[in-house]
Protein backbone atom coordinates (compact mmCIF):
# COMPACT_ATOMS: atom_id res chain seq x y z
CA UNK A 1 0.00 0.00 0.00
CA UNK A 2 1.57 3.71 -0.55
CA UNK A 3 -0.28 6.93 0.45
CA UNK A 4 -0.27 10.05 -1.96
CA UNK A 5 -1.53 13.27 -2.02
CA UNK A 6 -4.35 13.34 -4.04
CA UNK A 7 -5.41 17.06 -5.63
CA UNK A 8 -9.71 15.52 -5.59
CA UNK A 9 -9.46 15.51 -8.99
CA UNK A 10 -10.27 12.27 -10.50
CA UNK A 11 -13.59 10.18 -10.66
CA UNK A 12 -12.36 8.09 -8.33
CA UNK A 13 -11.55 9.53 -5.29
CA UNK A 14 -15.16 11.54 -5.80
CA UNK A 15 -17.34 8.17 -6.23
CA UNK A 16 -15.12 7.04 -2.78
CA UNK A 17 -16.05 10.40 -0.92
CA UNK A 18 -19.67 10.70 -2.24
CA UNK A 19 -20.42 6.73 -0.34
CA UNK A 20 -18.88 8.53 2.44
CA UNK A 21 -21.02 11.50 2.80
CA UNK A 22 -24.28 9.16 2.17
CA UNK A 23 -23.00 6.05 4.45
CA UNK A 24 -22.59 9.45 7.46
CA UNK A 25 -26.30 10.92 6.53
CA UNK A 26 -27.52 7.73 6.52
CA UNK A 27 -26.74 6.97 9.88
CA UNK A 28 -25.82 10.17 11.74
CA UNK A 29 -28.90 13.36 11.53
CA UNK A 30 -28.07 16.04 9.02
CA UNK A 31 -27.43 18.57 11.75
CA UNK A 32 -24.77 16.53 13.39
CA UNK A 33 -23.17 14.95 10.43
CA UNK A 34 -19.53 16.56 9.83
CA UNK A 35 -18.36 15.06 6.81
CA UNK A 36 -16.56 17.20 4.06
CA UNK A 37 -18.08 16.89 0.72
CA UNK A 38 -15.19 17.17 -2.42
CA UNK A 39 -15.96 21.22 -2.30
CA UNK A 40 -14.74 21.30 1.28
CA UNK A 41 -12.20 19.42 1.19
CA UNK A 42 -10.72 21.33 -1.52
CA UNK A 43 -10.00 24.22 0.59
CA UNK A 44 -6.60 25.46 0.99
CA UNK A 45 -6.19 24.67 4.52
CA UNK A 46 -6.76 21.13 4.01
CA UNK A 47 -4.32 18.47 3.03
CA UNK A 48 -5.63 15.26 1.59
CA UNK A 49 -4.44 11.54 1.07
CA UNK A 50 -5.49 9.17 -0.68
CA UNK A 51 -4.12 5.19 0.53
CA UNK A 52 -3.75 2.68 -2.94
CA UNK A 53 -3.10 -0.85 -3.07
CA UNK A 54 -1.39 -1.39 -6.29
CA UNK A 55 -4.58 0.79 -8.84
CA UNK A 56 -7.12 0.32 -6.03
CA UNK A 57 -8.32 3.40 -3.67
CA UNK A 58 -8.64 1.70 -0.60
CA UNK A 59 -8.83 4.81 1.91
CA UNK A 60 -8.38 8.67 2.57
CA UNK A 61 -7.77 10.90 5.27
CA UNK A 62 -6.94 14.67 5.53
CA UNK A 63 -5.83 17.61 8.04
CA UNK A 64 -8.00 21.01 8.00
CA UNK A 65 -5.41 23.44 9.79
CA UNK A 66 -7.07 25.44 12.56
CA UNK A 67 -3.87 27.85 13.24
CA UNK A 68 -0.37 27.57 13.57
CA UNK A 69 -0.58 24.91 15.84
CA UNK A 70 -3.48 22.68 15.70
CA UNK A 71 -5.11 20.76 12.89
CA UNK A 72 -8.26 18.96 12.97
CA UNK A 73 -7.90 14.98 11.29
CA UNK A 74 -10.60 14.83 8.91
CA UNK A 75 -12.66 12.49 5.76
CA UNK A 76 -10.88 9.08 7.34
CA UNK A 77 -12.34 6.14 5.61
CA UNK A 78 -11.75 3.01 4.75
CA UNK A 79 -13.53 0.99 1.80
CA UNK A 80 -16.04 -1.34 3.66
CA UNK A 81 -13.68 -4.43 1.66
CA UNK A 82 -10.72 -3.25 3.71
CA UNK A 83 -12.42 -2.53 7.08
CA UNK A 84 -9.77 -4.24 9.78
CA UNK A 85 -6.86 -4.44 7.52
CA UNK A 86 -4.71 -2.08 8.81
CA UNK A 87 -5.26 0.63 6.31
CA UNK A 88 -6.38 2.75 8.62
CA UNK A 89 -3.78 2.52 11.16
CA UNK A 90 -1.48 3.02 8.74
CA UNK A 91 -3.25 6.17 7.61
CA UNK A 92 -3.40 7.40 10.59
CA UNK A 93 -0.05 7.32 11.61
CA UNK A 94 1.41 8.75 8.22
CA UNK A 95 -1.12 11.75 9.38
CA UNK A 96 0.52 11.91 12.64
CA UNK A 97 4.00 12.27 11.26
CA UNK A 98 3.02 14.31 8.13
CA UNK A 99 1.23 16.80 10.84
CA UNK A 100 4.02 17.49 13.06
CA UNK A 101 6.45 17.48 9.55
CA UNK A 102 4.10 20.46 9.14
CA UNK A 103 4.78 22.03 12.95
CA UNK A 104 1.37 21.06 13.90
CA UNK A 105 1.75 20.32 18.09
CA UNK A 106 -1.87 18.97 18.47
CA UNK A 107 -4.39 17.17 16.41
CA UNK A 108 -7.97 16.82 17.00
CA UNK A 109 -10.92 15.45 15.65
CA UNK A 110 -14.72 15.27 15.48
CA UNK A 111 -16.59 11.08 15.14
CA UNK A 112 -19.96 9.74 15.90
CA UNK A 113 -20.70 8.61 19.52
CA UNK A 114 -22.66 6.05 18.30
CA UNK A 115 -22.08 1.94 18.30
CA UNK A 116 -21.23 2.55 14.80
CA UNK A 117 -18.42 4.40 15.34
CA UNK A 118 -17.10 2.54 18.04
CA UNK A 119 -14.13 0.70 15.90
CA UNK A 120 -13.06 4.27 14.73
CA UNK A 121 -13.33 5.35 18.39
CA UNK A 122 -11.12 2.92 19.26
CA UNK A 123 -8.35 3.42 16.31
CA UNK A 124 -8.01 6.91 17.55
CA UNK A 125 -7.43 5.91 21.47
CA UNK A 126 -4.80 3.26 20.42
CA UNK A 127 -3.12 6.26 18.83
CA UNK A 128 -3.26 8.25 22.10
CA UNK A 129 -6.11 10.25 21.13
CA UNK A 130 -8.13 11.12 24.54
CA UNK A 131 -11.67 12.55 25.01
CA UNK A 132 -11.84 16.01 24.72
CA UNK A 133 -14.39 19.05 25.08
CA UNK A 134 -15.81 20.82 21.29
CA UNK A 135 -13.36 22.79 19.75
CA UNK A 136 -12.80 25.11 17.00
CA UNK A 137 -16.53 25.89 15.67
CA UNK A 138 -18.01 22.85 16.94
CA UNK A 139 -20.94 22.53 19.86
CA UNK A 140 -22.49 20.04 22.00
CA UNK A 141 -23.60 17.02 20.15
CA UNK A 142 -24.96 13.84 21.18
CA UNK A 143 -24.47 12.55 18.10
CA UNK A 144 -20.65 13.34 18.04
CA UNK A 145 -17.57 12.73 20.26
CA UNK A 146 -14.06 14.64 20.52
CA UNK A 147 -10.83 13.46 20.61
CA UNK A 148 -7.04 15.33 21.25
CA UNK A 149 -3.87 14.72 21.23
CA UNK A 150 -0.57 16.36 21.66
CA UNK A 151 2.39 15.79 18.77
């Protein structure tokens, strides 16, 4: 597997975030659902992957920078084929390093509170994420769950 950066421009990598934004309205209510669509996450403050197995788009992840210091970890997914296969992790960590390449000293992020959830919950805590109250522009939610760390 090899991560790139990945500019949003092919048909790929949109089909691949589209099921993402339906999968998180399907399941989470439209006021509490978080996910970027491909206009967001074209923004110049965010930084996207893309993870490949040889042609095959088998996840994505991103940083939106908050300031100087602190970027929020953003559009992680995993094609459902690949779920528990260590893509993930993998992602995650190359987000960890690539962040602090950047001089980001904390990373946090917004997921679902709900049993669905629960294995990304878990990813982020093995990776020394801990609970955390809303930051940046987010409120209250008990549909969603924040997590912190320091780099």
């Amino acid at each position: 597997m090899k991560i790139v950066l990945d500019d949003l421009s092919g048909p790929e990598i949109a089909g691949f975030l589209e099921e993402h934004v339906q999968e998180m309205r399907s399941i989470t209510p439209l006021e509490s659902k978080h996910a970027l669509d491909l206009d967001g996450l074209r923004r110049p403050e965010i930084t996207f992957w893309s993870v490949l197995d040889g042609d095959s788009l088998v996840g994505c992840g991103a940083i939106k920078r908050l300031d100087a210091g602190h970027a929020e970890v953003k559009s992680m997914r995993t094609a459902p084929t690949r779920k528990r296969s260590g893509t993930a992790s993998l992602l995650l960590e190359h987000i960890i390093t690539e962040a602090r390449l950047m001089g980001f000293t904390r990373l946090s992020l917004e997921t679902g509170a709900t049993e669905f959830f629960l294995p990304a919950r878990k990813l982020y805590e093995k990776f020394g994420f801990d609970y955390c109250e809303p930051f940046a522009d987010y409120r209250p939610d008990p549909y969603s769950v924040f997590m912190t760390r320091v780099l």
